[in-house]
Protein backbone atom coordinates (compact mmCIF):
# COMPACT_ATOMS: atom_id res chain seq x y z
CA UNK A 1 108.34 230.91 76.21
CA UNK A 2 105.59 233.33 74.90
CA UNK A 3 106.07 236.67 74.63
CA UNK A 4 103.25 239.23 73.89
CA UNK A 5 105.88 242.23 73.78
CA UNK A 6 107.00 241.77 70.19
CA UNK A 7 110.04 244.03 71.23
CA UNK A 8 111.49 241.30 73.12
CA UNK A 9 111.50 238.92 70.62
CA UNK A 10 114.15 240.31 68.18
CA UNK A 11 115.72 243.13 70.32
CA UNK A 12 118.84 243.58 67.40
CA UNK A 13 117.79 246.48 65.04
CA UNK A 14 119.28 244.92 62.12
CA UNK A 15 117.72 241.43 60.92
CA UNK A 16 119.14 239.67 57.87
CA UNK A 17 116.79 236.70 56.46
CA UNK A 18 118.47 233.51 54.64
CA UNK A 19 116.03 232.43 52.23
CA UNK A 20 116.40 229.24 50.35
CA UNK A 21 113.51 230.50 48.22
CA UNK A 22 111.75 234.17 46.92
CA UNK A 23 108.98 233.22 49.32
CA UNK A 24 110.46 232.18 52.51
CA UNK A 25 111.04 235.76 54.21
CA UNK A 26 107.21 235.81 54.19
CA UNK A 27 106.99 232.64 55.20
CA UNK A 28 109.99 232.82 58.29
CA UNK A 29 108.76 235.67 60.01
CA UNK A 30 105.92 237.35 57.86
CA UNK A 31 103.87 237.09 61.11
CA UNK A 32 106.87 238.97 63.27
CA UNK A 33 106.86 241.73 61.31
CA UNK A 34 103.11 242.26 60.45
CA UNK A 35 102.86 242.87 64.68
CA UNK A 36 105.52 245.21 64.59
CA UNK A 37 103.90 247.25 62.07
CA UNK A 38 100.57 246.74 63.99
CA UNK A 39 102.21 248.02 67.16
CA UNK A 40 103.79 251.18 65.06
CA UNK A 41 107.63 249.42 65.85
CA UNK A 42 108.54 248.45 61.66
CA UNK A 43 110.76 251.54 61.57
CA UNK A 44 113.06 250.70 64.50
CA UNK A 45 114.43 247.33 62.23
CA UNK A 46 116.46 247.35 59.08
CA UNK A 47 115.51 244.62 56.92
CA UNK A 48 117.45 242.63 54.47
CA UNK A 49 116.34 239.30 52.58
CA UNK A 50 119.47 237.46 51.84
CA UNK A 51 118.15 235.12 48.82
CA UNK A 52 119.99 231.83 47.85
CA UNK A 53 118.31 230.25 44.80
CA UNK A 54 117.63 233.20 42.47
CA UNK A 55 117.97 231.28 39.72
CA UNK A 56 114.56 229.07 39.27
CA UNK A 57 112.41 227.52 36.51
CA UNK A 58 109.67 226.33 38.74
CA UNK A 59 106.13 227.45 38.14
CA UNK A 60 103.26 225.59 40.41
CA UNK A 61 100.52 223.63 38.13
CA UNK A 62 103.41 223.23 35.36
CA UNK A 63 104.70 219.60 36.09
CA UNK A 64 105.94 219.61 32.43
CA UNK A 65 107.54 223.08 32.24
CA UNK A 66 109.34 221.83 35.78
CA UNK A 67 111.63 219.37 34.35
CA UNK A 68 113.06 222.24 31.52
CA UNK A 69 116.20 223.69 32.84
CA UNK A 70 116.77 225.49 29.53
CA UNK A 71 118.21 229.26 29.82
CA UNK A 72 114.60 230.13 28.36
CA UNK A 73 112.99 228.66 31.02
CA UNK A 74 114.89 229.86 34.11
CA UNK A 75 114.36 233.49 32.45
CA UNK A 76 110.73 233.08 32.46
CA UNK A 77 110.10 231.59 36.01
CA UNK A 78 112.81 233.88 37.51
CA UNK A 79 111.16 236.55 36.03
CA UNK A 80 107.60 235.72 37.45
CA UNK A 81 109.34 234.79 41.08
CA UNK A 82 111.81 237.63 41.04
CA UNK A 83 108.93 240.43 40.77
CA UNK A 84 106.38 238.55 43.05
CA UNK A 85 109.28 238.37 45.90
CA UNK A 86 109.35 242.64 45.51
CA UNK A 87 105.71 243.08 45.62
CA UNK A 88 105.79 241.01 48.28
CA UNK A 89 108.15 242.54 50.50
CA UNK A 90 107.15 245.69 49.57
CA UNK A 91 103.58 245.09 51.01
CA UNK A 92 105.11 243.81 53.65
CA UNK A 93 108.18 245.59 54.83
CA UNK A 94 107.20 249.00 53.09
CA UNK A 95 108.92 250.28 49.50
CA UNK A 96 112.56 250.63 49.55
CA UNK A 97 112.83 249.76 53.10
CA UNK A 98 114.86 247.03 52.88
CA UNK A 99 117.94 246.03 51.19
CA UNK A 100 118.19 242.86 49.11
CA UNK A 101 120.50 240.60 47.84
CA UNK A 102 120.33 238.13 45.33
CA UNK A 103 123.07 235.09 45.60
CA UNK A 104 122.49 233.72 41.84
CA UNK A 105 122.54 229.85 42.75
CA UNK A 106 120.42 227.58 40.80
CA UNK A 107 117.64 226.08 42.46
CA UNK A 108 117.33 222.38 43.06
CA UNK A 109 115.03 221.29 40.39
CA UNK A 110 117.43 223.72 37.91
CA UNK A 111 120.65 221.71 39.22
CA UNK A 112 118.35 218.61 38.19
CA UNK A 113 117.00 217.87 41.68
CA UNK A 114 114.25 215.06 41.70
CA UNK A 115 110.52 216.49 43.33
CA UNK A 116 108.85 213.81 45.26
CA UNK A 117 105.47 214.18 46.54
CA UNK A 118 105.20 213.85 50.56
CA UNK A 119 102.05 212.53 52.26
CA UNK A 120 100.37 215.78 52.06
CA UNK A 121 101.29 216.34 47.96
CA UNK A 122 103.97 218.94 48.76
CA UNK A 123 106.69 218.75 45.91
CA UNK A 124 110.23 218.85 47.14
CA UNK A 125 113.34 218.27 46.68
CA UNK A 126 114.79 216.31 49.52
CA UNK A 127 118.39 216.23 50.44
CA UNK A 128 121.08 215.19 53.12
CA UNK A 129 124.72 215.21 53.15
CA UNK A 130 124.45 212.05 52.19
CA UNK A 131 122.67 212.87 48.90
CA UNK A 132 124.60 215.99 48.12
CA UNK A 133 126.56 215.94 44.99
CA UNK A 134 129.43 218.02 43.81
CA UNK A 135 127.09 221.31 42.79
CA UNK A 136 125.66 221.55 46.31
CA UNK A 137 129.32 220.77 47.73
CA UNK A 138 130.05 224.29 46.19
CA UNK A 139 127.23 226.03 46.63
CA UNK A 140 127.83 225.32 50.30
CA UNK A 141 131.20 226.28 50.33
CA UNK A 142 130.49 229.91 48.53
CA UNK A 143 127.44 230.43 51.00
CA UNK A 144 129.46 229.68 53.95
CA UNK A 145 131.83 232.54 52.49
CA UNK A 146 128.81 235.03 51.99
CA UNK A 147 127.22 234.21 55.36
CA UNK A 148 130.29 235.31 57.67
CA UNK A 149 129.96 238.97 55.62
CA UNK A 150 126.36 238.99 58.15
CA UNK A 151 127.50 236.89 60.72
CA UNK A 152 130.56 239.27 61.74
CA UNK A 153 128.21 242.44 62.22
CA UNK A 154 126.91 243.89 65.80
CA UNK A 155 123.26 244.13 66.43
CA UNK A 156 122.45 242.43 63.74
CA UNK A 157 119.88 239.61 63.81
CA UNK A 158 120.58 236.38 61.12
CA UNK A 159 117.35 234.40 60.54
CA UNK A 160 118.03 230.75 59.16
CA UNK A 161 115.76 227.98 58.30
CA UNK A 162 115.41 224.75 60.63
CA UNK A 163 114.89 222.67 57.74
CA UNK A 164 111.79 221.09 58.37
CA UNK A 165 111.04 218.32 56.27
CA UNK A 166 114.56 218.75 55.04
CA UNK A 167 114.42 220.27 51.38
CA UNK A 168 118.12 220.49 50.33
CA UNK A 169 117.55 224.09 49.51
CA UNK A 170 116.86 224.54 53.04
CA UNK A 171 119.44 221.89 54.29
CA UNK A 172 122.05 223.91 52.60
CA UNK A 173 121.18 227.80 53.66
CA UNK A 174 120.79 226.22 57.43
CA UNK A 175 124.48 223.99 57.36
CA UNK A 176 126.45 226.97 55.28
CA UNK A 177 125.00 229.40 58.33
CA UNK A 178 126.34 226.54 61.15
CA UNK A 179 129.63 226.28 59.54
CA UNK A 180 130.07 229.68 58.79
CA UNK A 181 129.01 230.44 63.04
CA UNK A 182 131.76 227.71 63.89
CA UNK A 183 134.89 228.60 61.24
CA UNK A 184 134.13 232.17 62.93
CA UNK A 185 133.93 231.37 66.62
CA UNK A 186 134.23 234.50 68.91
CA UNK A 187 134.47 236.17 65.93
CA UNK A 188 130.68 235.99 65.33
CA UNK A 189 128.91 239.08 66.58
CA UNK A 190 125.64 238.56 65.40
CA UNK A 191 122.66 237.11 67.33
CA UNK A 192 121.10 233.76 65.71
CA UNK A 193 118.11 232.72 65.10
CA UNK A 194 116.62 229.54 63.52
CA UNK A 195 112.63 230.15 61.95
CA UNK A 196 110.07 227.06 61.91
CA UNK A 197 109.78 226.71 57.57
CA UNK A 198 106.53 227.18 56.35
CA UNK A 199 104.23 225.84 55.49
CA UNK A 200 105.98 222.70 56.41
CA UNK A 201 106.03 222.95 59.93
CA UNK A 202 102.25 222.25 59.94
CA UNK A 203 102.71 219.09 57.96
CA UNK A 204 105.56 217.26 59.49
CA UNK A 205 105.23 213.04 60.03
CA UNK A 206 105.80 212.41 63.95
CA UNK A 207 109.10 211.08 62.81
CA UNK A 208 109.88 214.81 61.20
CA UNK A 209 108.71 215.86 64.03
CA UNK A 210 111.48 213.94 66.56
CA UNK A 211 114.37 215.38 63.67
CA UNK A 212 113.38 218.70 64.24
CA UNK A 213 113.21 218.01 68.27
CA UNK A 214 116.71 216.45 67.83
CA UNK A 215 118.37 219.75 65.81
CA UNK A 216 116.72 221.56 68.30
CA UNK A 217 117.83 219.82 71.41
CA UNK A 218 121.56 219.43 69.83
CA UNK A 219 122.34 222.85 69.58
CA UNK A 220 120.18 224.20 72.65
CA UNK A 221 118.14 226.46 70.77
CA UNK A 222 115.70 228.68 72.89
CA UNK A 223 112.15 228.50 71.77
CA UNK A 224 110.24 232.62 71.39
CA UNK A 225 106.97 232.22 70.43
CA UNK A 226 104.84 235.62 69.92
CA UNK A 227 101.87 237.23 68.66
CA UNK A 228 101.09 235.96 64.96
CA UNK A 229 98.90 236.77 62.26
CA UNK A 230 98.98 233.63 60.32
CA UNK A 231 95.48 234.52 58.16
CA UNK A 232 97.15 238.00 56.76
CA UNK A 233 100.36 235.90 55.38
CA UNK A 234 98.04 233.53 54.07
CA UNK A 235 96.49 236.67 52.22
CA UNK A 236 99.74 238.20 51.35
CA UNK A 237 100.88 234.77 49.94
CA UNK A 238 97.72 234.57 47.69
CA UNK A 239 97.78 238.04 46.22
CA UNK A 240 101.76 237.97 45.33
CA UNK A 241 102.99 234.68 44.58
CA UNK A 242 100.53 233.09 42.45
CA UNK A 243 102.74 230.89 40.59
CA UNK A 244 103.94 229.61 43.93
CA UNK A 245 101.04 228.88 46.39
CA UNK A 246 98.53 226.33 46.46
CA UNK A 247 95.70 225.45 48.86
CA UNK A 248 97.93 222.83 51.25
CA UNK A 249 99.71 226.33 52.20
CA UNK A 250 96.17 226.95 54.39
CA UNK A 251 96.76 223.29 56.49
CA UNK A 252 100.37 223.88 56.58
CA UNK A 253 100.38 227.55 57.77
CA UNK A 254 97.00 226.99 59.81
CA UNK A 255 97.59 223.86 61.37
CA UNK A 256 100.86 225.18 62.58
CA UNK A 257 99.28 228.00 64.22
CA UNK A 258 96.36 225.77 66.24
CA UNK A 259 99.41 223.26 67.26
CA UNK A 260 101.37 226.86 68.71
CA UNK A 261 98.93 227.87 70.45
CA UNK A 262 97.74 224.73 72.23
CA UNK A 263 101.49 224.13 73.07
CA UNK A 264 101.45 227.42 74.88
CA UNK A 265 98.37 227.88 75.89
CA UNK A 266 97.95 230.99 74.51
CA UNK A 267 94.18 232.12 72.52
CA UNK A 268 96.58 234.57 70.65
CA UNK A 269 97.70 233.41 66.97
CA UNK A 270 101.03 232.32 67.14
CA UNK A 271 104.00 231.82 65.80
CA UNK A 272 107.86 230.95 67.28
CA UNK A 273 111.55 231.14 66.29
CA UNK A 274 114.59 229.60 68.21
CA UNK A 275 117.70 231.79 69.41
CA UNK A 276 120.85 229.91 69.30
């Protein structure tokens, strides 16, 4: 369903984003909350940007500088990510407005993760259960931990990934957040909700495609679509994470968009999470 009343969307006043990655807040729900600040609502939410991989030697353009997973290295790209993530979010959810907590885990490519190029030259990491080895075993286990610390709180919002296109990164911040929602049961007071991973979403294979319909259909997630500004994210993206962003972020985030609003049948820009 499409809702133009942004209020309606995410009615809990406390939303806590899972990223895999120091981009992916943007990139879940950057459109979400540049219409709340457009309709004057940003100050009713509290925001906080759980991040997962902190730890990350990847640089885009540096295929080389990629495969080092020296101490040296993962200073110098953590560094560069670390700093573009706060500019970021401070453009976009206002200067110490939101609260922000770094996890420490390694990245893929820094645990020695293989990139292979999709169709549409995206590098990634992809991963399964069936390809997880005993370092994402435990990163799964301590995330599962961290997550119920959210998961257990009222009127809070918890934002994970659907793992399109099924990065492990992603695989691993969206299972630790299902297990930790089942070990917890009625225990769970927080309201769930899954975002559509950018920019992959606009370049999934019809095959993708049916995976993500599956998840979706197995755990009878409600679609929200809303109001989106996919062109300012676009422009955020650009301006603070230049060692991240590349030009098949403009098919992926645009294409998205165009399929969104056909599907609804909406002339608005838009954009759509799922509520568990």
């Amino acid at each position: 369903m499409f809702y133009k009343d942004i209020r309606k969307v995410i009615p809990e006043s406390s939303i806590v984003c899972m990223s895999p990655h120091y981009d992916d807040l943007l990139f879940f729900i950057g459109g979400y909350v540049i219409e709340l600040e457009k309709q004057g609502l940003l100050e009713t939410k509290e925001f906080s940007n759980v991040h997962m991989a902190s730890r990350s030697n990847y640089q885009e353009r540096d295929i080389q500088g990629n495969l080092d997973q020296s101490l040296k290295r993962v200073q110098y790209a953590t560094g560069i990510r670390f700093i573009e993530d706060l500019e970021c979010l401070d453009a976009l959810l206002g200067q110490n407005n939101y609260m922000f907590y770094a996890m420490g885990e390694e990245e893929s490519q820094v645990r020695g993760k293989i990139f292979r190029e999709d169709s549409d030259e995206m590098e990634m990491a992809f991963g399964s259960y069936e390809t997880m080895d005993d370092k994402d075993h435990a990163i799964l286990k301590r995330l599962i931990k961290k997550f119920k610390t959210f998961l257990v709180k009222e009127d809070t919002a918890v934002i994970l990934p659907l793992c399109i296109k099924g990065h492990i990164d992603h695989f691993l911040v969206r299972e630790a957040g299902l297990h930790a929602i089942k070990e917890l049961g009625e225990d769970r007071k927080a309201a769930v909700y899954f975002a559509e991973d950018k920019p992959y979403a606009g370049l999934m294979t019809q095959s993708e495609s049916k995976i993500n319909d599956d998840f979706i259909k197995e755990h009878s997630l409600t679609d929200i679509a809303f109001v989106h500004h996919p062109k300012t994210v676009l422009e955020l993206a650009y301006k603070h994470y230049p060692s991240q962003i590349d030009k098949i972020f403009d098919k992926g985030i645009m294409q998205r968009n165009e399929d969104l609003k056909v599907l609804y049948d909406t002339e608005e820009d838009c954009d759509r999470i799922y509520k568990l």
